[in-house]
PDB file of N, CA and C in Angstrom:
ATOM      1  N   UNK A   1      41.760 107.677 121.952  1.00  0.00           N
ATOM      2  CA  UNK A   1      42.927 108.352 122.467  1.00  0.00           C
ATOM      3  C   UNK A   1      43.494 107.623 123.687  1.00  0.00           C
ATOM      4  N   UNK A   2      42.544 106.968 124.488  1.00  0.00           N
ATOM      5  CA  UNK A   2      43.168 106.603 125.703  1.00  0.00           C
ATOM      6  C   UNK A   2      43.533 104.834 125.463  1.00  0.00           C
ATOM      7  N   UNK A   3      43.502 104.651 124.157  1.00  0.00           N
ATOM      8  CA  UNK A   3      44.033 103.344 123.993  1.00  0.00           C
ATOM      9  C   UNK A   3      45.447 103.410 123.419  1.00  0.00           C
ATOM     10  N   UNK A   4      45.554 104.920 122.566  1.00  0.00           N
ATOM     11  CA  UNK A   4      47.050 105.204 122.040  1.00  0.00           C
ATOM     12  C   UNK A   4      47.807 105.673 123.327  1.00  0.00           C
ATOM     13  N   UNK A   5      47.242 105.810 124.458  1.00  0.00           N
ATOM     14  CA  UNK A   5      48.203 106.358 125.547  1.00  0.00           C
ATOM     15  C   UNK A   5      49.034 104.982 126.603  1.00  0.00           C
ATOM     16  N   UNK A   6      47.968 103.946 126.450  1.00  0.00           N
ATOM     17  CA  UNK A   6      48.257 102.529 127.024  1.00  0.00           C
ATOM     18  C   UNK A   6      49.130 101.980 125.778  1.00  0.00           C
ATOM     19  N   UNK A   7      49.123 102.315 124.809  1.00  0.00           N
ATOM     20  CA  UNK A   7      50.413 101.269 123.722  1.00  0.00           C
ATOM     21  C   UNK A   7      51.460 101.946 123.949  1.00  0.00           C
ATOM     22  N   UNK A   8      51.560 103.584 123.712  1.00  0.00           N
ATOM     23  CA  UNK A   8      52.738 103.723 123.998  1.00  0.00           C
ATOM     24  C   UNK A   8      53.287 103.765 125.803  1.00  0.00           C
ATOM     25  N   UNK A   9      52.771 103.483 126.814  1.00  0.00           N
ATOM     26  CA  UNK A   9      52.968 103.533 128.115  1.00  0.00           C
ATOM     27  C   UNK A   9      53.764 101.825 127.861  1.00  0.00           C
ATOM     28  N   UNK A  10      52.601 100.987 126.902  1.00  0.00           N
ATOM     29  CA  UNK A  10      53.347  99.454 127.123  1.00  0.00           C
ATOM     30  C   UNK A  10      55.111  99.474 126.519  1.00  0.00           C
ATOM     31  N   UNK A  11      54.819 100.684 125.242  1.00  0.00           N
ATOM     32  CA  UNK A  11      55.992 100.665 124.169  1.00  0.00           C
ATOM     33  C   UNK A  11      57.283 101.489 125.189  1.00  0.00           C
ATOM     34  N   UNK A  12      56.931 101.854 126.185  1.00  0.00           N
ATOM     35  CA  UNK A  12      57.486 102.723 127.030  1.00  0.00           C
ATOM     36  C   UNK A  12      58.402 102.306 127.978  1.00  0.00           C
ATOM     37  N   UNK A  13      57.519 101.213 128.685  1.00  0.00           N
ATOM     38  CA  UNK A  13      58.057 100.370 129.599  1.00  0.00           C
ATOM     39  C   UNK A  13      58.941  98.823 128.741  1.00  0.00           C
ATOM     40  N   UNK A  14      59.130  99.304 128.004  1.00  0.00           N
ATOM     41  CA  UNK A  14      60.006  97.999 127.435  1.00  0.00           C
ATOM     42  C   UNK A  14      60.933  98.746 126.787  1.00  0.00           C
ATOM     43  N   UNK A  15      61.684  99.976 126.323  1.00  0.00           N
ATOM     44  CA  UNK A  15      62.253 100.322 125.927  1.00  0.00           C
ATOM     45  C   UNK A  15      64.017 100.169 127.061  1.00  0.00           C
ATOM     46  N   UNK A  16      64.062 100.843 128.402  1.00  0.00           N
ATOM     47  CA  UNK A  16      65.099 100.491 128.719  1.00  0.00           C
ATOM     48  C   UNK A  16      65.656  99.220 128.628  1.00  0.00           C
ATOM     49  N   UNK A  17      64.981  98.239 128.997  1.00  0.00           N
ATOM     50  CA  UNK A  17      65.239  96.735 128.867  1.00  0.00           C
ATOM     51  C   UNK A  17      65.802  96.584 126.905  1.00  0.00           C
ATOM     52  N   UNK A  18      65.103  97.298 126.044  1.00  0.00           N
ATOM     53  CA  UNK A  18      65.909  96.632 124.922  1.00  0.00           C
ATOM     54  C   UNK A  18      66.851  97.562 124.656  1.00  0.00           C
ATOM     55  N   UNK A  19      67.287  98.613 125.645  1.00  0.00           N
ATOM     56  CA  UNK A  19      68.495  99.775 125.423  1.00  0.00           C
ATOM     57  C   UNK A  19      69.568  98.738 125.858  1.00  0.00           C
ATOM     58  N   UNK A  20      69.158  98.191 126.857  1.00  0.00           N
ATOM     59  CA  UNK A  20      70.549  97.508 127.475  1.00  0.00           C
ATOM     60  C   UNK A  20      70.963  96.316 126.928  1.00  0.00           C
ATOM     61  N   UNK A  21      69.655  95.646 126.110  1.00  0.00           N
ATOM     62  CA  UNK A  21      70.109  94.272 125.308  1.00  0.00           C
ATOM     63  C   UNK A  21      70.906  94.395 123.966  1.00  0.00           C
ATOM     64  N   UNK A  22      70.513  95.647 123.474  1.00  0.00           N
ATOM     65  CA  UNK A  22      70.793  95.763 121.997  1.00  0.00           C
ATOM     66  C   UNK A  22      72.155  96.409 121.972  1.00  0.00           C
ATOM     67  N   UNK A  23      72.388  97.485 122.620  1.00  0.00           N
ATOM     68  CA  UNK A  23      73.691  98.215 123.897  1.00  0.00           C
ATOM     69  C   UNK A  23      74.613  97.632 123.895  1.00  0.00           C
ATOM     70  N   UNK A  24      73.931  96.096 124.501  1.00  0.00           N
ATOM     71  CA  UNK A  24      75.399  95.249 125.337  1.00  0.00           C
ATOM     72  C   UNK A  24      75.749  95.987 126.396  1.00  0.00           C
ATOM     73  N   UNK A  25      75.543  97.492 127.384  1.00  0.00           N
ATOM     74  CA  UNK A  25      75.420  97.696 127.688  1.00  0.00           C
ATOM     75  C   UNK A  25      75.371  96.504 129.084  1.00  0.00           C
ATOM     76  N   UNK A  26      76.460  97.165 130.702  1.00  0.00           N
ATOM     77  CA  UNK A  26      76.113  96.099 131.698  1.00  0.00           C
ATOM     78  C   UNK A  26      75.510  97.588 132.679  1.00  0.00           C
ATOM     79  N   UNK A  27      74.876  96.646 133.334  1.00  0.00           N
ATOM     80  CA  UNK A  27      74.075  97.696 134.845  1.00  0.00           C
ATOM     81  C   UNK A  27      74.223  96.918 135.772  1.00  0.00           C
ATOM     82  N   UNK A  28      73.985  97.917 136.793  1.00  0.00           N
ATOM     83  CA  UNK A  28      73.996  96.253 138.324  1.00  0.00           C
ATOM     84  C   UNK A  28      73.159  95.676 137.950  1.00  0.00           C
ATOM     85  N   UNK A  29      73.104  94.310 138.676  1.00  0.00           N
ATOM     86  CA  UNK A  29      72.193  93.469 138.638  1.00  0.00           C
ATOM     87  C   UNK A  29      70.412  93.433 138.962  1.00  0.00           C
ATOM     88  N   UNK A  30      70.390  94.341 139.778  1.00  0.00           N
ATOM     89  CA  UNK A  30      68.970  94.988 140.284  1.00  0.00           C
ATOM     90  C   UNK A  30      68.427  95.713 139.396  1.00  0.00           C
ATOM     91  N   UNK A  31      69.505  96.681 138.383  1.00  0.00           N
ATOM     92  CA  UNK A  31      68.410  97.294 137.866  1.00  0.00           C
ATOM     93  C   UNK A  31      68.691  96.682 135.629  1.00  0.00           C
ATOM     94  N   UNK A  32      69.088  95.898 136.359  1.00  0.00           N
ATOM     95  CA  UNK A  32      69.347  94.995 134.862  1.00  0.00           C
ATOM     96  C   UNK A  32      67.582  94.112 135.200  1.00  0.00           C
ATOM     97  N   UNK A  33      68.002  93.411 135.996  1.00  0.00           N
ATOM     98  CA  UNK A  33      66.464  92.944 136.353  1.00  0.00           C
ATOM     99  C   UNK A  33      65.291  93.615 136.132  1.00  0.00           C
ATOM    100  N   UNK A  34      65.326  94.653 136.836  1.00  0.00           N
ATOM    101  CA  UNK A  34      64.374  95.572 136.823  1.00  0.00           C
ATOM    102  C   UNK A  34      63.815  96.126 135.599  1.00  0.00           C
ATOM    103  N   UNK A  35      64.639  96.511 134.514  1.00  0.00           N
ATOM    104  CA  UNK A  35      64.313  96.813 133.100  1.00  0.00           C
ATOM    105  C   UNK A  35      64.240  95.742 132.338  1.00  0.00           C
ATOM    106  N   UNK A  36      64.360  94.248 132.161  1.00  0.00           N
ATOM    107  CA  UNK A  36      64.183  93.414 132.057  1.00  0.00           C
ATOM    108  C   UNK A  36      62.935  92.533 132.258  1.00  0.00           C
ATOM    109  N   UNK A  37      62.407  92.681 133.512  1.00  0.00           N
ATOM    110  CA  UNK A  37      61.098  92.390 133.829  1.00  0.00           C
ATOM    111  C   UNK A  37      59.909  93.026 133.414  1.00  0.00           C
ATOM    112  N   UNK A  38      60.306  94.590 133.307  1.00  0.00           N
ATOM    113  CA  UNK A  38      59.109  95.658 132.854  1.00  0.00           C
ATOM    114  C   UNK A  38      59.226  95.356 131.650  1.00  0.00           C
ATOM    115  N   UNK A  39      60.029  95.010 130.424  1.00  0.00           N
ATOM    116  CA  UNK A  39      60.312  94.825 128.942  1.00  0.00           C
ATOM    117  C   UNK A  39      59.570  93.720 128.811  1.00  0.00           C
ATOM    118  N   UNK A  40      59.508  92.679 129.639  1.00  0.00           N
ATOM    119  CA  UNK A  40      59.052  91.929 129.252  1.00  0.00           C
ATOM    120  C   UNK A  40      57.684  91.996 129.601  1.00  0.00           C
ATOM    121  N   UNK A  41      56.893  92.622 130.839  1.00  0.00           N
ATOM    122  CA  UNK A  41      55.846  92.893 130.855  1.00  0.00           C
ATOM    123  C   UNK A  41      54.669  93.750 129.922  1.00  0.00           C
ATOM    124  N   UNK A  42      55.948  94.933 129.512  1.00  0.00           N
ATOM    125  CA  UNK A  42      55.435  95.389 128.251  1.00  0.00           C
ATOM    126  C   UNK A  42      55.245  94.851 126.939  1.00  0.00           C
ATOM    127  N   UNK A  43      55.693  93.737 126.407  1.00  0.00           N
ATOM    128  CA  UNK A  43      56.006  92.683 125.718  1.00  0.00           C
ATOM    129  C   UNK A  43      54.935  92.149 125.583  1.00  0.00           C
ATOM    130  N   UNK A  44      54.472  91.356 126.550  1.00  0.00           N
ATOM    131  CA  UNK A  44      52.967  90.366 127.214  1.00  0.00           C
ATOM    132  C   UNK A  44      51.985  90.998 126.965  1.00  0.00           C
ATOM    133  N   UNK A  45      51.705  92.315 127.339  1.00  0.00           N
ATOM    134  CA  UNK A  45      51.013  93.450 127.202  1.00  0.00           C
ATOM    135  C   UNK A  45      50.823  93.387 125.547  1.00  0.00           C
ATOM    136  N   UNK A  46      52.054  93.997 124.747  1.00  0.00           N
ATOM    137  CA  UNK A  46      51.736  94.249 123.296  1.00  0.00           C
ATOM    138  C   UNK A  46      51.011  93.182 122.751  1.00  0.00           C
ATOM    139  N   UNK A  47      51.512  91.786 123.348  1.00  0.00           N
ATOM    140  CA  UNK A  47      51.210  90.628 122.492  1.00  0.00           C
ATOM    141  C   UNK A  47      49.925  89.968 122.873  1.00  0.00           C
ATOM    142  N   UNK A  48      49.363  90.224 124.004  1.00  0.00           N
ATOM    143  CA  UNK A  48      48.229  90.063 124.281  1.00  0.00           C
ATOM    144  C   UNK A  48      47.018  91.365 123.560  1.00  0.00           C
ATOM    145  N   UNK A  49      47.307  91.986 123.197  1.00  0.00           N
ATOM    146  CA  UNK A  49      46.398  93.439 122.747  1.00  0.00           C
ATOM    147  C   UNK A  49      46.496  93.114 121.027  1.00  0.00           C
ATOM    148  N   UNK A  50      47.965  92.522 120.527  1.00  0.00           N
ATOM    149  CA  UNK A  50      48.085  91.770 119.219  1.00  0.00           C
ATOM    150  C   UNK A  50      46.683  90.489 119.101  1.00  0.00           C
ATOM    151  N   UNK A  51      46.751  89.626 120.208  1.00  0.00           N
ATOM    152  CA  UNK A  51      46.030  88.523 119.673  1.00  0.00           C
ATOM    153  C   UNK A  51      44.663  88.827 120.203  1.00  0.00           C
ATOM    154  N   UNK A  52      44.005  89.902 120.540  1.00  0.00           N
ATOM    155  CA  UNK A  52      43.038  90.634 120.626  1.00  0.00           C
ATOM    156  C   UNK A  52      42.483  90.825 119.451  1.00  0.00           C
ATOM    157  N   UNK A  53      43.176  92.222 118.849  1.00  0.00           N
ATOM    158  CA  UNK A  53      43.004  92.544 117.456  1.00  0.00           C
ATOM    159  C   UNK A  53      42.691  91.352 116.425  1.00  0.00           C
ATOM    160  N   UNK A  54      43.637  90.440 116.417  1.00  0.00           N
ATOM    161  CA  UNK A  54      43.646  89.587 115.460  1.00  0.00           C
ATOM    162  C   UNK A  54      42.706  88.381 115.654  1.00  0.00           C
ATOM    163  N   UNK A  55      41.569  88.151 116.930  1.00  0.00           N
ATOM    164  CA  UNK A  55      40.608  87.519 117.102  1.00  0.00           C
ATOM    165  C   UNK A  55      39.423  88.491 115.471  1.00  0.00           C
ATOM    166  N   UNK A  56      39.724  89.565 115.597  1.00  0.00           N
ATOM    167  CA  UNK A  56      38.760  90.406 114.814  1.00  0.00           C
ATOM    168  C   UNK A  56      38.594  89.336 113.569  1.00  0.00           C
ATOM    169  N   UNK A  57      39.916  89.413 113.014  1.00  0.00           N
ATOM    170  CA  UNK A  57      40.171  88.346 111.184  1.00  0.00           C
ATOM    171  C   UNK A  57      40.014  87.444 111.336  1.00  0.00           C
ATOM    172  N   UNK A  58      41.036  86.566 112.662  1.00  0.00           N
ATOM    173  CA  UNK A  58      41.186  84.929 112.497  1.00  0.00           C
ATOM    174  C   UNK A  58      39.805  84.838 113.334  1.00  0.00           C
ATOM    175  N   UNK A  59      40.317  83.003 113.846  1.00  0.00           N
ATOM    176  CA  UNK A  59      39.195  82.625 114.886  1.00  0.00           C
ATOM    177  C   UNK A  59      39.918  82.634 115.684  1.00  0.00           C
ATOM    178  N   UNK A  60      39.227  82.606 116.908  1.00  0.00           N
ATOM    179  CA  UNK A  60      39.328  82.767 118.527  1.00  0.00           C
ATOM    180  C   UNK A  60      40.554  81.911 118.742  1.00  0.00           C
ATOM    181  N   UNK A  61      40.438  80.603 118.672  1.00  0.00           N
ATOM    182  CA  UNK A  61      41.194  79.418 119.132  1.00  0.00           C
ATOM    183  C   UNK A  61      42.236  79.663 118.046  1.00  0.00           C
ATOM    184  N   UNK A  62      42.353  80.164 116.709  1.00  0.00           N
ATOM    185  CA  UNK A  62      43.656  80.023 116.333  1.00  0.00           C
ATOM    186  C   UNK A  62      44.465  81.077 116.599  1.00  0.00           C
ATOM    187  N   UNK A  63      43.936  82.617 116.697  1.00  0.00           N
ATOM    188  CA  UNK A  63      44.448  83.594 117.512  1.00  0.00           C
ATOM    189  C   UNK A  63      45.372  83.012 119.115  1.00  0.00           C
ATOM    190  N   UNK A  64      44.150  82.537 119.637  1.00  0.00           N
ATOM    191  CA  UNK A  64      45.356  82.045 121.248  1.00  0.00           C
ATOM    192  C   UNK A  64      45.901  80.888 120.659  1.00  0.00           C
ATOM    193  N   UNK A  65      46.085  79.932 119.667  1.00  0.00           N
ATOM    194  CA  UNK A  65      47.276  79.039 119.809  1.00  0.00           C
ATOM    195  C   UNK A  65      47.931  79.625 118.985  1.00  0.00           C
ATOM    196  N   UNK A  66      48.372  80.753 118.263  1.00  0.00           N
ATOM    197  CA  UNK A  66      49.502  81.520 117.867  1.00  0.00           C
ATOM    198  C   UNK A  66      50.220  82.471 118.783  1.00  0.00           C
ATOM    199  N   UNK A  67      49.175  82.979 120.398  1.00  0.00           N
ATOM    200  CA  UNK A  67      49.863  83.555 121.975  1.00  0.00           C
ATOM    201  C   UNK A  67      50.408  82.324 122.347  1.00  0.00           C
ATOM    202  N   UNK A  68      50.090  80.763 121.688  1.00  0.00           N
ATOM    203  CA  UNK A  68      50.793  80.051 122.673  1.00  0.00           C
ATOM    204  C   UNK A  68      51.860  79.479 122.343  1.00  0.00           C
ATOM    205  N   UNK A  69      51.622  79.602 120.845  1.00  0.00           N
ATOM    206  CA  UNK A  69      53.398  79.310 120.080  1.00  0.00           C
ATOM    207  C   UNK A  69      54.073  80.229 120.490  1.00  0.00           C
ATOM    208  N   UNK A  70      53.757  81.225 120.405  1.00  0.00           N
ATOM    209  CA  UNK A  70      54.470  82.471 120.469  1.00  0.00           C
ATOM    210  C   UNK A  70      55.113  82.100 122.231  1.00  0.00           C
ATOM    211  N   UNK A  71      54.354  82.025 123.179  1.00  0.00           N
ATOM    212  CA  UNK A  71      54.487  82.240 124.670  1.00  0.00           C
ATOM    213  C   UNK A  71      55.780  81.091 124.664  1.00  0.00           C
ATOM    214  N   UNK A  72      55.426  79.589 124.070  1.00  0.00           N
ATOM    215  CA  UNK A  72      56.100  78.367 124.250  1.00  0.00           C
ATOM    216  C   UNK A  72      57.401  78.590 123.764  1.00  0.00           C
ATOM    217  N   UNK A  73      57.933  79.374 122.542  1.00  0.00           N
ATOM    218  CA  UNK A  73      59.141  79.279 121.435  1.00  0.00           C
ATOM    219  C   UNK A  73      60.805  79.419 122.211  1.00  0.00           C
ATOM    220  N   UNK A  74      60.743  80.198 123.058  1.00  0.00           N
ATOM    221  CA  UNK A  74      61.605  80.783 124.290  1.00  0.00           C
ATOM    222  C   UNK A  74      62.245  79.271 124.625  1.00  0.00           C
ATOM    223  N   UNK A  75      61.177  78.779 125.044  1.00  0.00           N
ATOM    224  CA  UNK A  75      61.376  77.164 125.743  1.00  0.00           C
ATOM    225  C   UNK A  75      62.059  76.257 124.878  1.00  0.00           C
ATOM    226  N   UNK A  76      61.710  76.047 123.687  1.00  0.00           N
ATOM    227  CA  UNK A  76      61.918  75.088 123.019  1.00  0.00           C
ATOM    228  C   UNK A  76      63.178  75.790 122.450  1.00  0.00           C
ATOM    229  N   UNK A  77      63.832  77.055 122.475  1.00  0.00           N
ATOM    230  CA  UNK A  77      65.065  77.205 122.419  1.00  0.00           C
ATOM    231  C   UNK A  77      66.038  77.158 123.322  1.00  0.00           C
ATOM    232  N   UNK A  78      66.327  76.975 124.338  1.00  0.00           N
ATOM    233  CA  UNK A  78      66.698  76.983 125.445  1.00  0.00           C
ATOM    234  C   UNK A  78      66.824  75.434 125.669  1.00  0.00           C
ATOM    235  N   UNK A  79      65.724  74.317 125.019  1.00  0.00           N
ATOM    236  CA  UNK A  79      65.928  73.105 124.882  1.00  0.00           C
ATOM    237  C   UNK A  79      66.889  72.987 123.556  1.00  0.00           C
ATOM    238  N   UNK A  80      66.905  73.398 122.729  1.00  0.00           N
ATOM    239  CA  UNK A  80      67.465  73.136 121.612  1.00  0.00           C
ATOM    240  C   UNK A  80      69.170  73.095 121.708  1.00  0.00           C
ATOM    241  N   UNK A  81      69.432  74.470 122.254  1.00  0.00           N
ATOM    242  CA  UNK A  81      70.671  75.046 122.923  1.00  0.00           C
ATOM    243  C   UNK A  81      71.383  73.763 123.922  1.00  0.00           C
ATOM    244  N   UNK A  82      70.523  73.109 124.887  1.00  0.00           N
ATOM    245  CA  UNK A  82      71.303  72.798 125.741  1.00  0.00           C
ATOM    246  C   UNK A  82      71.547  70.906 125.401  1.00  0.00           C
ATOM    247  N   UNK A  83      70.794  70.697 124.190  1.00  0.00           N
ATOM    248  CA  UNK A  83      70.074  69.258 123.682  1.00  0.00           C
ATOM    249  C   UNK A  83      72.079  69.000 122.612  1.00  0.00           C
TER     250      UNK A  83
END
């Protein structure tokens, strides 16, 4: 029970942040940030508790280099975009 109360607390804290992305939705800047940072903390959170679980099936090392594709992909779009 007290592990379904931490997923949805993570699923919780990332919800304003994707109200305002999906929205289009503008806020000031402080609290655009602000729901933004917690979304993404909740995010890190899910996806770290994901490659937890999934140490169970896979192996160890291919579990974290799928947190690290996953962590890296952001980057290599942002290169792609500006390339």
């Amino acid at each position: 029970m007290k592990q379904l109360i931490w997923l949805v607390a993570a699923l919780a804290i990332m919800l304003p942040g994707l109200t305002l992305r999906v929205s289009g939705a503008h806020a000031d800047p402080v609290s655009e940030a602000a729901a933004y940072g917690l979304a993404i903390l909740g995010a890190a959170f899910l996806l770290s508790w994901g490659v937890e679980v999934a140490q169970k099936d896979l192996a160890q090392a291919f579990a974290l280099a799928i947190l690290a594709l996953i962590a890296v992909l952001p980057e290599y779009a942002v290169d792609l975009f500006f390339a």
